[in-house]
N, C-alpha and C. Protein backbone atom coordinates (compact mmCIF):
# COMPACT_ATOMS: atom_id res chain seq x y z
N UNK A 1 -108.16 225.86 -37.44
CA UNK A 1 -108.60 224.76 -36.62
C UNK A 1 -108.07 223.47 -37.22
N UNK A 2 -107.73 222.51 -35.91
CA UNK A 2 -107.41 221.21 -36.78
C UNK A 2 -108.04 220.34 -35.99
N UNK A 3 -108.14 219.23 -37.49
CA UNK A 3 -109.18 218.18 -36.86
C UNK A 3 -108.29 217.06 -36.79
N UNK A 4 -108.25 216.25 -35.86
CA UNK A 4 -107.63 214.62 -35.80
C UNK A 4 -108.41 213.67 -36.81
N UNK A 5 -107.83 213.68 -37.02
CA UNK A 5 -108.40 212.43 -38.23
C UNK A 5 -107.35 210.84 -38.34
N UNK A 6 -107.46 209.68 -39.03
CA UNK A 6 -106.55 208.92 -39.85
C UNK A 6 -106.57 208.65 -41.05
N UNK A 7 -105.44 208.75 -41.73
CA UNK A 7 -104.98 209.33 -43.05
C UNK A 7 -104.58 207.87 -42.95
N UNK A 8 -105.60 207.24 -44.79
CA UNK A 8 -105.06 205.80 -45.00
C UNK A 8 -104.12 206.28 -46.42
N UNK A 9 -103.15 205.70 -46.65
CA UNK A 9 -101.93 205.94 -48.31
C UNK A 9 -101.90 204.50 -48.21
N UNK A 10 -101.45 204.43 -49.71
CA UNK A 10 -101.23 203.33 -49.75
C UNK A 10 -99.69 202.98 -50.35
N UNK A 11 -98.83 202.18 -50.31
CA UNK A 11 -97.64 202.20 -50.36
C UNK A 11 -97.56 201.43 -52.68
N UNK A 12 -96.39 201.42 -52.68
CA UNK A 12 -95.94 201.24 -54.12
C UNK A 12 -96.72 199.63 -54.77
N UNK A 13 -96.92 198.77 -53.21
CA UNK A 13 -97.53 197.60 -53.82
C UNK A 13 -98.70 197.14 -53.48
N UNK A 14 -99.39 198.51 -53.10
CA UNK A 14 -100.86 198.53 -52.67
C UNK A 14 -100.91 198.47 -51.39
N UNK A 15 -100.15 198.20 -50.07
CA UNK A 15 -100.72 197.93 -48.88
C UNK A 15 -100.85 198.86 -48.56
N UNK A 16 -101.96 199.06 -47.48
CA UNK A 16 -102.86 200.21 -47.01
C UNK A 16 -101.74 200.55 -46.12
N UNK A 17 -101.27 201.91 -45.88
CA UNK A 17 -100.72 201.94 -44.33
C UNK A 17 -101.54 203.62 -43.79
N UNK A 18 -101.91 202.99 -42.36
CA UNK A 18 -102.59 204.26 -41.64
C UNK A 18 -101.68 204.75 -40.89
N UNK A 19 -102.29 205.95 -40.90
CA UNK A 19 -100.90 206.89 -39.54
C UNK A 19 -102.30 208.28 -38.95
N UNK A 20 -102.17 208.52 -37.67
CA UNK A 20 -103.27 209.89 -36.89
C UNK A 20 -102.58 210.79 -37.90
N UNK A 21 -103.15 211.80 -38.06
CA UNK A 21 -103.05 213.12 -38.57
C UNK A 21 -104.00 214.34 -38.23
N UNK A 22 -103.19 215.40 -38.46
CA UNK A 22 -104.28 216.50 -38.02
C UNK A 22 -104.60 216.98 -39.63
N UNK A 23 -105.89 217.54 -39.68
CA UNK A 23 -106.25 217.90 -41.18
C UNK A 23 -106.80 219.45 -40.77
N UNK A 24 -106.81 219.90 -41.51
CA UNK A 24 -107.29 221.91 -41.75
C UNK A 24 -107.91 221.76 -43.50
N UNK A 25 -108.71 222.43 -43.37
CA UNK A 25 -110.15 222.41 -44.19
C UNK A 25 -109.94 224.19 -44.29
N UNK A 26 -109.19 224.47 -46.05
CA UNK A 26 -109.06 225.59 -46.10
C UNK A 26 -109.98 225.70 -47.62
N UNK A 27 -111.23 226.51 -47.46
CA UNK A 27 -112.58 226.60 -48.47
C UNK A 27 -112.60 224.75 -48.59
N UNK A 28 -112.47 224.77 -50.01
CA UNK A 28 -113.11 222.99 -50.43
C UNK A 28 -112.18 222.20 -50.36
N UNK A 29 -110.62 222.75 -50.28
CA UNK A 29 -109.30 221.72 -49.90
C UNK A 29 -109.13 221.16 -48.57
N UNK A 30 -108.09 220.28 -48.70
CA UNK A 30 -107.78 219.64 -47.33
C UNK A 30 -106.82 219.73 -47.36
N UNK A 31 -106.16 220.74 -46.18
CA UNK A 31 -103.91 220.65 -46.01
C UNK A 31 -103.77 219.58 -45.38
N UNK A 32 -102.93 218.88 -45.42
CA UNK A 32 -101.85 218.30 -44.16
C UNK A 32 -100.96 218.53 -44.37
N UNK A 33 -99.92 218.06 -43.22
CA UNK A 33 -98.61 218.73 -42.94
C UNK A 33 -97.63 217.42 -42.27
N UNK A 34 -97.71 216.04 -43.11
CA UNK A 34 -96.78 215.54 -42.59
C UNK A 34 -94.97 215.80 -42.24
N UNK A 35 -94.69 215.00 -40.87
CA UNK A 35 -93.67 215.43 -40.86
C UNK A 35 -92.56 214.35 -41.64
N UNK A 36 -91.59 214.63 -42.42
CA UNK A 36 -90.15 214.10 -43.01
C UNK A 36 -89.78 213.42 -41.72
N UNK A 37 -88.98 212.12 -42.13
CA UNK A 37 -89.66 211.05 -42.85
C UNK A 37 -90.73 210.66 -42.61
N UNK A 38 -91.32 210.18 -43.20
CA UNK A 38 -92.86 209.74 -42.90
C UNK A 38 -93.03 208.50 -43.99
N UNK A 39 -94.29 207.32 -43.81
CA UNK A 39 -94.33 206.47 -44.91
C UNK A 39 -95.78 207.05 -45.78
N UNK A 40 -96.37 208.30 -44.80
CA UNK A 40 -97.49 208.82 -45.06
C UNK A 40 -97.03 209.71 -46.69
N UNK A 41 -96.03 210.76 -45.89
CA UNK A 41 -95.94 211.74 -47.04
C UNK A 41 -95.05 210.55 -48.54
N UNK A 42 -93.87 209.80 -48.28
CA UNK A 42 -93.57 209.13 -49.47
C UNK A 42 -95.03 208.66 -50.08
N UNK A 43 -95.69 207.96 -49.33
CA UNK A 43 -97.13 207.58 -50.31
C UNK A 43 -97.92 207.99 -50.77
N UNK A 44 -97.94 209.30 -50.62
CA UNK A 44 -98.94 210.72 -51.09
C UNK A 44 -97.94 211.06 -52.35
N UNK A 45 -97.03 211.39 -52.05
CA UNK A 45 -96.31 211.99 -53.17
C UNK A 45 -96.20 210.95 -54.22
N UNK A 46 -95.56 209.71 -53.81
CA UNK A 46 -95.61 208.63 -54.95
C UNK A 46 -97.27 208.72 -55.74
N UNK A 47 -98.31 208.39 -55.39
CA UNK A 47 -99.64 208.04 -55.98
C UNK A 47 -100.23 209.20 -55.89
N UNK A 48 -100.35 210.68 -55.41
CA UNK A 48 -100.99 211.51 -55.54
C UNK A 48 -102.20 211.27 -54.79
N UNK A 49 -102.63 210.22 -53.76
CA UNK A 49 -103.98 210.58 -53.44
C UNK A 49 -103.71 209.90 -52.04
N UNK A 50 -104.95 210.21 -51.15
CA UNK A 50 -104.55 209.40 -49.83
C UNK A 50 -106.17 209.55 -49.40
N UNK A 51 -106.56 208.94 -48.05
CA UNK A 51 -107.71 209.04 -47.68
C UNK A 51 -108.26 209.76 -46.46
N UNK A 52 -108.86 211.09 -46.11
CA UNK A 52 -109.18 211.49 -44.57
C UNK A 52 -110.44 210.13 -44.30
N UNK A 53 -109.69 209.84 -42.92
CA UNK A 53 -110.82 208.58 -42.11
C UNK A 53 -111.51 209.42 -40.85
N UNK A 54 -112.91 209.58 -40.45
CA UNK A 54 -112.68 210.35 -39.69
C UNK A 54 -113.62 209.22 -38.65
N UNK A 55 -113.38 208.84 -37.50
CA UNK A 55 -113.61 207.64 -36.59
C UNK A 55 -113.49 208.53 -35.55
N UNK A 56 -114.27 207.62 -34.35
CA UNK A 56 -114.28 208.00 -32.90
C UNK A 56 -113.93 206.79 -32.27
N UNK A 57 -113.19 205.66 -33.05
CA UNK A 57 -112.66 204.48 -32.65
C UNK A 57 -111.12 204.96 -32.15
N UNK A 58 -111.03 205.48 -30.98
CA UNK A 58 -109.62 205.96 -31.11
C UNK A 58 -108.45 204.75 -30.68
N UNK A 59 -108.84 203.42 -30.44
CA UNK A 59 -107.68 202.32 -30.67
C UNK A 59 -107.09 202.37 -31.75
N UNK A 60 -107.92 203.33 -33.08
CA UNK A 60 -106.58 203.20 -34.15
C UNK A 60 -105.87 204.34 -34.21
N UNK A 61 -105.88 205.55 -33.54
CA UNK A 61 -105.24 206.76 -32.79
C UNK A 61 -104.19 205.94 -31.88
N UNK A 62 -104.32 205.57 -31.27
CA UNK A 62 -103.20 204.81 -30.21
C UNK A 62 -102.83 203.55 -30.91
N UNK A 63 -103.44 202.85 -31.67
CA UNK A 63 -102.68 201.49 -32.44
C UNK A 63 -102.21 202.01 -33.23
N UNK A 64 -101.79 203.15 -33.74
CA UNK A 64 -100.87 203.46 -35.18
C UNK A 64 -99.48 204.07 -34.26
N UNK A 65 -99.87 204.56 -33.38
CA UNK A 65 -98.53 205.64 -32.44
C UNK A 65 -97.67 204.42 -31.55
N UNK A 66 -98.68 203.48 -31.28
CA UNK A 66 -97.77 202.06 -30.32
C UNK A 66 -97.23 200.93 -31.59
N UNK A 67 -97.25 200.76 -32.82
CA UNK A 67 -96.93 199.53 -33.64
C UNK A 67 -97.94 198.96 -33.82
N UNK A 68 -99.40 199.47 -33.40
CA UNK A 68 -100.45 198.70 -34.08
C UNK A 68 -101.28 199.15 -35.32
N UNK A 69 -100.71 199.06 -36.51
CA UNK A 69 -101.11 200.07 -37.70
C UNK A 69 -101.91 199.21 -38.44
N UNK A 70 -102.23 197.60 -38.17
CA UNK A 70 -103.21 196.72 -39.10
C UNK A 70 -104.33 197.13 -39.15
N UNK A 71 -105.18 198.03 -39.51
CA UNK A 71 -106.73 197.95 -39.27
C UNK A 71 -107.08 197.69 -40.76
N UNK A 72 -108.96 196.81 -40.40
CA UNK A 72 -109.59 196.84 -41.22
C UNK A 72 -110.03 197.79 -42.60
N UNK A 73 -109.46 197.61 -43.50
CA UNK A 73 -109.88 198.48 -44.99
C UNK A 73 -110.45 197.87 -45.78
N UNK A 74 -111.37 198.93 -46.46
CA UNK A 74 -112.09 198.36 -47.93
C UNK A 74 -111.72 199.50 -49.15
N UNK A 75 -111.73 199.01 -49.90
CA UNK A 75 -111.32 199.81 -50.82
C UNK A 75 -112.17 201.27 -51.02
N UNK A 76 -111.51 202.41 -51.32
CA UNK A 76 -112.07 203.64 -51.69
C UNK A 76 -112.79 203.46 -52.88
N UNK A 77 -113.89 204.27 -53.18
CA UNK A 77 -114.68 204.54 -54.04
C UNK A 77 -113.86 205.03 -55.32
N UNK A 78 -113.13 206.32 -55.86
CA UNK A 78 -113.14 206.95 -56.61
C UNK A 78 -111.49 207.15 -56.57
N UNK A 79 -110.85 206.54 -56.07
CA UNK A 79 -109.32 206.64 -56.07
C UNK A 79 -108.26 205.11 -55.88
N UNK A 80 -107.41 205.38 -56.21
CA UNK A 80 -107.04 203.90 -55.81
C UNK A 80 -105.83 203.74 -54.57
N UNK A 81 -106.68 203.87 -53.55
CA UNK A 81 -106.89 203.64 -51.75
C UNK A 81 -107.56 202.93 -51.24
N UNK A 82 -107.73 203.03 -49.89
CA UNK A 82 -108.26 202.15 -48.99
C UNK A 82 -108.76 203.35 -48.09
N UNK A 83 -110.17 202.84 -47.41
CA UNK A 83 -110.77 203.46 -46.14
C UNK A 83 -110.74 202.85 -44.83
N UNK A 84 -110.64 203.21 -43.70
CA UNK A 84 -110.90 202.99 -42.59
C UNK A 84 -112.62 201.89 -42.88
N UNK A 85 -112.64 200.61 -42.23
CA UNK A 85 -113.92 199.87 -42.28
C UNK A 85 -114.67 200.06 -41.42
N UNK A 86 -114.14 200.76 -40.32
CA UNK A 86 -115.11 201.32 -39.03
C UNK A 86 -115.46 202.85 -39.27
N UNK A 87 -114.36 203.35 -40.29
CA UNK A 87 -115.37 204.86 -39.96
C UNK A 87 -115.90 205.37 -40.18
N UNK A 88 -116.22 206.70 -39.54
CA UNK A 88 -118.08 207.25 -39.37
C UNK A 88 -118.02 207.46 -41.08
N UNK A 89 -117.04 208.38 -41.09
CA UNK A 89 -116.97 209.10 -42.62
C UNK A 89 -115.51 208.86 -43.18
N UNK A 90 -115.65 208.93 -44.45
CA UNK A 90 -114.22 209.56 -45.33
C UNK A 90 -114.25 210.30 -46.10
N UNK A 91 -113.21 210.77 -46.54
CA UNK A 91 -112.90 211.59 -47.46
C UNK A 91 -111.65 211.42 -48.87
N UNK A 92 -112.03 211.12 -49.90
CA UNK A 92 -110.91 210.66 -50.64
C UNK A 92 -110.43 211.86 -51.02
N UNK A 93 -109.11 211.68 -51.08
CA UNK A 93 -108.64 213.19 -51.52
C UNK A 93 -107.35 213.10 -52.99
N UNK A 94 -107.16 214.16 -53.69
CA UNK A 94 -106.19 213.87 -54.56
C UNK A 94 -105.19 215.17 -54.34
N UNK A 95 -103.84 215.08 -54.52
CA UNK A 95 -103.06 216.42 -53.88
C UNK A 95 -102.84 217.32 -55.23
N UNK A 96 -103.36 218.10 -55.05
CA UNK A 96 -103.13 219.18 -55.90
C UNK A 96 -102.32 220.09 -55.74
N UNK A 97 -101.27 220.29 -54.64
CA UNK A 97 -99.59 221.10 -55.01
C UNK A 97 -99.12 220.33 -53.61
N UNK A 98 -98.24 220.73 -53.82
CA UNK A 98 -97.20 220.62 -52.11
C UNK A 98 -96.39 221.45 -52.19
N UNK A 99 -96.11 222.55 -50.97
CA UNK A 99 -95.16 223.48 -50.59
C UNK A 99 -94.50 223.05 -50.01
N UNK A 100 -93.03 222.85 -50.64
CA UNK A 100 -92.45 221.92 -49.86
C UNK A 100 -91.29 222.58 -48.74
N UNK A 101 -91.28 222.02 -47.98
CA UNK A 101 -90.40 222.21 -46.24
C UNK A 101 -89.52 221.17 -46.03
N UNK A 102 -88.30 221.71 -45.05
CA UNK A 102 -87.49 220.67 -44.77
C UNK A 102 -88.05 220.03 -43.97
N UNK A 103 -88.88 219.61 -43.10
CA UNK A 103 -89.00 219.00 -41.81
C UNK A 103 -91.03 218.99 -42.38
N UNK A 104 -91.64 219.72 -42.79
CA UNK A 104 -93.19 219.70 -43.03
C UNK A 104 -93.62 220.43 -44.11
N UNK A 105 -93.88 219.50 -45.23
CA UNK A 105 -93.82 219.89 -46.56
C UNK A 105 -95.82 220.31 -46.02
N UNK A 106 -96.36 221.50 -46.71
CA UNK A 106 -98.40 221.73 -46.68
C UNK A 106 -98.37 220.84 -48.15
N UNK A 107 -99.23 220.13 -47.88
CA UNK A 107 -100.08 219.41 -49.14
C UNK A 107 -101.08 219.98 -48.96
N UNK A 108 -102.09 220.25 -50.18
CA UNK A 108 -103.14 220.88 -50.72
C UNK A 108 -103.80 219.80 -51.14
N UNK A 109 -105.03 219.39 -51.08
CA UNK A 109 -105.73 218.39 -52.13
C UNK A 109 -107.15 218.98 -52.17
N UNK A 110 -107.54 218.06 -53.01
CA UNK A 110 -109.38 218.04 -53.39
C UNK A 110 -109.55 217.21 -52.95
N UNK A 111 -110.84 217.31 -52.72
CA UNK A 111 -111.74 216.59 -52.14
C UNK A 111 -112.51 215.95 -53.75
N UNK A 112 -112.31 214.58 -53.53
CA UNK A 112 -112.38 213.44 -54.75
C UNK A 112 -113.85 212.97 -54.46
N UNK A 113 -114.20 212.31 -53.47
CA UNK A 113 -115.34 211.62 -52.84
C UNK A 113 -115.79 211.76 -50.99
N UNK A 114 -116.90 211.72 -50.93
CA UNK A 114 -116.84 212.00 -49.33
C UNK A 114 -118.17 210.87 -49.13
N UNK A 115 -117.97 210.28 -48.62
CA UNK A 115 -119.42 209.54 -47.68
C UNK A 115 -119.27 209.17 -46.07
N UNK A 116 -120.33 209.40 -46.06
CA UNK A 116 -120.92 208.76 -44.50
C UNK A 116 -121.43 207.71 -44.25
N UNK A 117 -120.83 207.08 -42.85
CA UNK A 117 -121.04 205.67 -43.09
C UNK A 117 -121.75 205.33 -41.93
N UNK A 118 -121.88 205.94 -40.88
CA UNK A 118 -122.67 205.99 -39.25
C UNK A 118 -122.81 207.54 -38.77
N UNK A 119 -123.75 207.34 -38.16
CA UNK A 119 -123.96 208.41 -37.59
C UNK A 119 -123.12 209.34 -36.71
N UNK A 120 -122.43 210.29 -36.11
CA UNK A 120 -121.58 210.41 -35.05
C UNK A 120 -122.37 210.73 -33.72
N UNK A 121 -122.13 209.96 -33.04
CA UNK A 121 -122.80 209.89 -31.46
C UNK A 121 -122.71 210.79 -30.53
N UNK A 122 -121.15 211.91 -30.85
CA UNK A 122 -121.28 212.58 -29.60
C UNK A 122 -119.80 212.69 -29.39
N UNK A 123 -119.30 213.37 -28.44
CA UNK A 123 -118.41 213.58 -27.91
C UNK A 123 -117.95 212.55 -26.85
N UNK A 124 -116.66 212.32 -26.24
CA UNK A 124 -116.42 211.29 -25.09
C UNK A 124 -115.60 211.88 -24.59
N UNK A 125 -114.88 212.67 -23.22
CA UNK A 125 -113.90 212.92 -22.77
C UNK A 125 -112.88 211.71 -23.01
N UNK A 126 -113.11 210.92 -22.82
CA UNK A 126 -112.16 209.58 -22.74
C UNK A 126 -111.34 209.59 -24.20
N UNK A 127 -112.39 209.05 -25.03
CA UNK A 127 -111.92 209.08 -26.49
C UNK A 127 -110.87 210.48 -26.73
N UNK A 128 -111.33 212.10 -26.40
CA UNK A 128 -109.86 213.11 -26.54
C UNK A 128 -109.01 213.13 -25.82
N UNK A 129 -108.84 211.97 -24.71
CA UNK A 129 -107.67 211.96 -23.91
C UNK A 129 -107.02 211.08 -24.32
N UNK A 130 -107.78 210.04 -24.71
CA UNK A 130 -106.65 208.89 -26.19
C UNK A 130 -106.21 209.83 -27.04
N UNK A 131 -106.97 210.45 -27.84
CA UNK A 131 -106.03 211.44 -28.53
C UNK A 131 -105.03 212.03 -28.09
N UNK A 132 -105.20 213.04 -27.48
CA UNK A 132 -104.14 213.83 -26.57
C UNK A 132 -103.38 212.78 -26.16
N UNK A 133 -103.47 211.85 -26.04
CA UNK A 133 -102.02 210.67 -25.10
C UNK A 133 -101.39 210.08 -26.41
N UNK A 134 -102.40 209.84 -27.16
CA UNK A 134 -101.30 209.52 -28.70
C UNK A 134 -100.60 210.77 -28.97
N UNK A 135 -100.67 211.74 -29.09
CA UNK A 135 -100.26 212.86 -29.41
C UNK A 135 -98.99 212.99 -28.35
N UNK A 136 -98.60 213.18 -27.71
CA UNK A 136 -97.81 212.50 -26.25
C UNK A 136 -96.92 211.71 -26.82
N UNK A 137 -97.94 210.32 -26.56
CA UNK A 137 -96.82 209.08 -27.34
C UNK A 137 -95.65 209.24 -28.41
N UNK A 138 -96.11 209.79 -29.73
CA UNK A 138 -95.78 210.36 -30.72
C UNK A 138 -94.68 211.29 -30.64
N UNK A 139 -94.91 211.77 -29.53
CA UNK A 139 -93.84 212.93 -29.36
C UNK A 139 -92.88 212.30 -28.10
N UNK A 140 -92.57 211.17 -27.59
CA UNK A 140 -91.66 210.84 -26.35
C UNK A 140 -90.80 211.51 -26.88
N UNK A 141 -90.06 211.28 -27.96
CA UNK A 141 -88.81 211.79 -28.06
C UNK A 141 -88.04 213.12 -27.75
N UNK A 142 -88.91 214.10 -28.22
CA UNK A 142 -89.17 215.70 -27.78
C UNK A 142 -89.60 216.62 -27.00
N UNK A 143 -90.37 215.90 -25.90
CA UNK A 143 -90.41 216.44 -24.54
C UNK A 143 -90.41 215.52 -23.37
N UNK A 144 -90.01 216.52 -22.42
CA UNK A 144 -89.28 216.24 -21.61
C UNK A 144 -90.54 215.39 -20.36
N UNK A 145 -89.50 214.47 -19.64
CA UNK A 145 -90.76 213.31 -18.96
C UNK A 145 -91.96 213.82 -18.05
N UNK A 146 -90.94 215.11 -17.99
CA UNK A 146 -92.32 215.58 -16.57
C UNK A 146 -93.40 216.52 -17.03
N UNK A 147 -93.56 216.71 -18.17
CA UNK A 147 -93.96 217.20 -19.05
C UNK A 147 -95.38 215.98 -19.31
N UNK A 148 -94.93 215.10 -20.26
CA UNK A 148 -95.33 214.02 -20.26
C UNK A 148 -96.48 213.02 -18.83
N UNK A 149 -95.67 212.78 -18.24
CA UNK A 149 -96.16 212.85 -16.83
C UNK A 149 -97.42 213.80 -16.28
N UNK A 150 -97.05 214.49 -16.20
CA UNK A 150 -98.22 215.52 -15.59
C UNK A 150 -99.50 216.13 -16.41
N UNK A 151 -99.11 215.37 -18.47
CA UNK A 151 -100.00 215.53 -18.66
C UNK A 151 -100.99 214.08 -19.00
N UNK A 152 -100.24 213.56 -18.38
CA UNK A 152 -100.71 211.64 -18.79
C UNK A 152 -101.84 211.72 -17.29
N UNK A 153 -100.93 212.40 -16.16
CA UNK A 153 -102.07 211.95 -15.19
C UNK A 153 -103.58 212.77 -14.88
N UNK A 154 -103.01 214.31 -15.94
CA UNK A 154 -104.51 214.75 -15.94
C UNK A 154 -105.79 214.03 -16.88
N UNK A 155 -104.97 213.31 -18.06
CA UNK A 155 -105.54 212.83 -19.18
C UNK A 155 -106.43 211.50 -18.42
N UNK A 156 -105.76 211.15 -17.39
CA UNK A 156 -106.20 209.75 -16.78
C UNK A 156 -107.57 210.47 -15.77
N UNK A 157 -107.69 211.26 -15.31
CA UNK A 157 -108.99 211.55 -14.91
C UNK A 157 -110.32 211.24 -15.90
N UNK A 158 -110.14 211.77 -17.35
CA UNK A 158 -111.15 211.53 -18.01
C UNK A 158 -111.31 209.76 -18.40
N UNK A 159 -110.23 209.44 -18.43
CA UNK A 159 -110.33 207.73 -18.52
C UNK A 159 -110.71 207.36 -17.56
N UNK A 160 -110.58 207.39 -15.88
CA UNK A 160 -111.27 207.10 -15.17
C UNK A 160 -112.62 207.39 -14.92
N UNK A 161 -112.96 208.37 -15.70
CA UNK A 161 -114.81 209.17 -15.22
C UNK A 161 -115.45 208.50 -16.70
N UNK A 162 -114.68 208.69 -17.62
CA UNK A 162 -115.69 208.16 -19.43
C UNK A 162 -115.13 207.32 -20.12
N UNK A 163 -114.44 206.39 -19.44
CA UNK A 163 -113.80 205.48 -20.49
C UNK A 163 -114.90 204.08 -20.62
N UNK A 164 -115.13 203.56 -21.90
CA UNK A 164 -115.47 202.43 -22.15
C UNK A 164 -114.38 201.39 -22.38
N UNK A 165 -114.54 200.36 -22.62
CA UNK A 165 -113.93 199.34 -23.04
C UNK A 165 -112.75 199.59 -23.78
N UNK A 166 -112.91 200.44 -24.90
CA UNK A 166 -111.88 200.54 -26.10
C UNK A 166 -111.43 201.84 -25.71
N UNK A 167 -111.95 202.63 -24.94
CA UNK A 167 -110.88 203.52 -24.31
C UNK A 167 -109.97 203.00 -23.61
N UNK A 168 -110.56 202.30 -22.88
CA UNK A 168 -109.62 201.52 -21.87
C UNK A 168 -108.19 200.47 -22.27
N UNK A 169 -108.53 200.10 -23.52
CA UNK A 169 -107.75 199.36 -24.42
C UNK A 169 -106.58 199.88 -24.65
N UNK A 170 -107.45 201.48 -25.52
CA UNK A 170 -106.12 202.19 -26.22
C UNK A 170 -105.45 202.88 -25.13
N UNK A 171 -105.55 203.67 -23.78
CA UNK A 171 -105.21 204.04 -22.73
C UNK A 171 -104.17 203.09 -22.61
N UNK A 172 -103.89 201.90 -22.48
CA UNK A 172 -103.35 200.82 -21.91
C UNK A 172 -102.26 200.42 -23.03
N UNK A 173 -102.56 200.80 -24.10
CA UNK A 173 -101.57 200.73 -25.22
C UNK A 173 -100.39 202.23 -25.37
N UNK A 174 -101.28 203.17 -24.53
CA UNK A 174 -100.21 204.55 -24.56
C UNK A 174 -99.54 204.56 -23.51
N UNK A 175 -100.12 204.02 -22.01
CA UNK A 175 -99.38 203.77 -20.91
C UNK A 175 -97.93 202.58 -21.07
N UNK A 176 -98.39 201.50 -21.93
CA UNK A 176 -97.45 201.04 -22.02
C UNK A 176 -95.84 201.17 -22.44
N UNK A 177 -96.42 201.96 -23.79
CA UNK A 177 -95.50 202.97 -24.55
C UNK A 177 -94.41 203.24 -24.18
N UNK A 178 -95.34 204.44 -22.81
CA UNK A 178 -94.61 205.44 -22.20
C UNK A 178 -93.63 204.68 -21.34
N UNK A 179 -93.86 203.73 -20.94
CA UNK A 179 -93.23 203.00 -19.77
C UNK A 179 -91.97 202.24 -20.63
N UNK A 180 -92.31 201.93 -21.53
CA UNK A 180 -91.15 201.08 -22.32
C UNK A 180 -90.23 202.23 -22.80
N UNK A 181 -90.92 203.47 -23.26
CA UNK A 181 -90.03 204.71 -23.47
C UNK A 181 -88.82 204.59 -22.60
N UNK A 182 -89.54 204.89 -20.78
CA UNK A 182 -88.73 205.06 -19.99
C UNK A 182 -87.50 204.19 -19.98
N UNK A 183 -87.87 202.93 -19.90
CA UNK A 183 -87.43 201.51 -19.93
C UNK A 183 -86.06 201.82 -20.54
N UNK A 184 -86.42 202.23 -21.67
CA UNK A 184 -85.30 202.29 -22.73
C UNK A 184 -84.52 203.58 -22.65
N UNK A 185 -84.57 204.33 -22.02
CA UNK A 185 -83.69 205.18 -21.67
C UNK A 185 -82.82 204.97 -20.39
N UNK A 186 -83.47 204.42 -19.37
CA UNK A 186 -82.71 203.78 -18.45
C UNK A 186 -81.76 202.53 -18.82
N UNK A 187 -81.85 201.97 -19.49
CA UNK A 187 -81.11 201.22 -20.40
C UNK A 187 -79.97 201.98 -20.57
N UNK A 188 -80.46 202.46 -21.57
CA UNK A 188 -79.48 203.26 -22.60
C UNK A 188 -78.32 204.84 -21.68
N UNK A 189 -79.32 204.71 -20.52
CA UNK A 189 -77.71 205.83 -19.45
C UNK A 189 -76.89 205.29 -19.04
């Protein structure tokens, strides 16, 4: 099983940088599987530690996949990182091997520190269709538009029936995306 999460690293001169990630919880470790290049995996490997953020704020799911990667951090407890300032929970982690791959090296880590910071409220159709559309976004390059398309307009049912405000936000930040995607390929024929 994988969970969506955001994975905060921090780069060589401390700045926080976030990126979505999926995480798998194998006994007390945590894998990920970034893909080459990434600024995620150089910053894991450089410092050895990174942070699971786990939020139902999904504008930073769609602000990391559109160019919006600034969010609020405070420093981690027990590592030297940064956490998500909105989320529910984290998890500090330290990597304890990497199998490494050409294209998706598995990192292994421990689990360093974990706290909870709000309660989790619940599920939102809206909020996993931001996901699922970042997930989309992320991938323009590799599938094909109608693909894309047909799954943007089922995703838009749940934004129309459960979206709040900041669904509505990040929705509007993946639609845009997609459209500038297009943009730029029509250009570019």
């Amino acid at each position: 099983m994988i969970f969506e999460t955001i994975v905060t690293t921090v780069d060589a001169g401390g700045r926080p940088h976030c990126a979505p990630m999926g995480a798998r919880y194998a006994g007390d470790q945590v894998v990920l599987m970034p893909f080459r290049p990434s600024a995620t995996l150089d910053n894991i490997l450089a410092s050895g530690v990174a942070v699971m953020n786990l939020t139902t704020d999904v504008r930073v799911f769609a602000g990391c996949v559109t160019g919006r990667r600034e969010w609020p951090t405070l420093p981690a407890e027990r590592i030297a990182g940064h956490r998500l300032a909105g989320a529910l929970a984290h998890v500090e982690l330290r990597l304890d091997a990497c199998d490494e791959d050409p294209q998706r090296p598995v990192l292994h880590f421990s689990r360093v520190c974990e706290r909870t910071h709000a309660p989790f409220p619940g599920f939102n159709r809206a909020q996993a269709a931001v996901v699922e559309g970042a997930v989309l976004v992320s991938r323009l390059r590799m599938l094909p538009a109608e693909k894309v398309d047909s799954e943007m307009a089922y995703l838009q049912i749940a934004i129309d029936k459960t979206a709040g405000p900041a669904e509505r936000e990040a929705w509007g930040w993946l639609t845009e995306a997609v459209a500038a995607h297009r943009g730029a390929d029509r250009a570019a024929a």
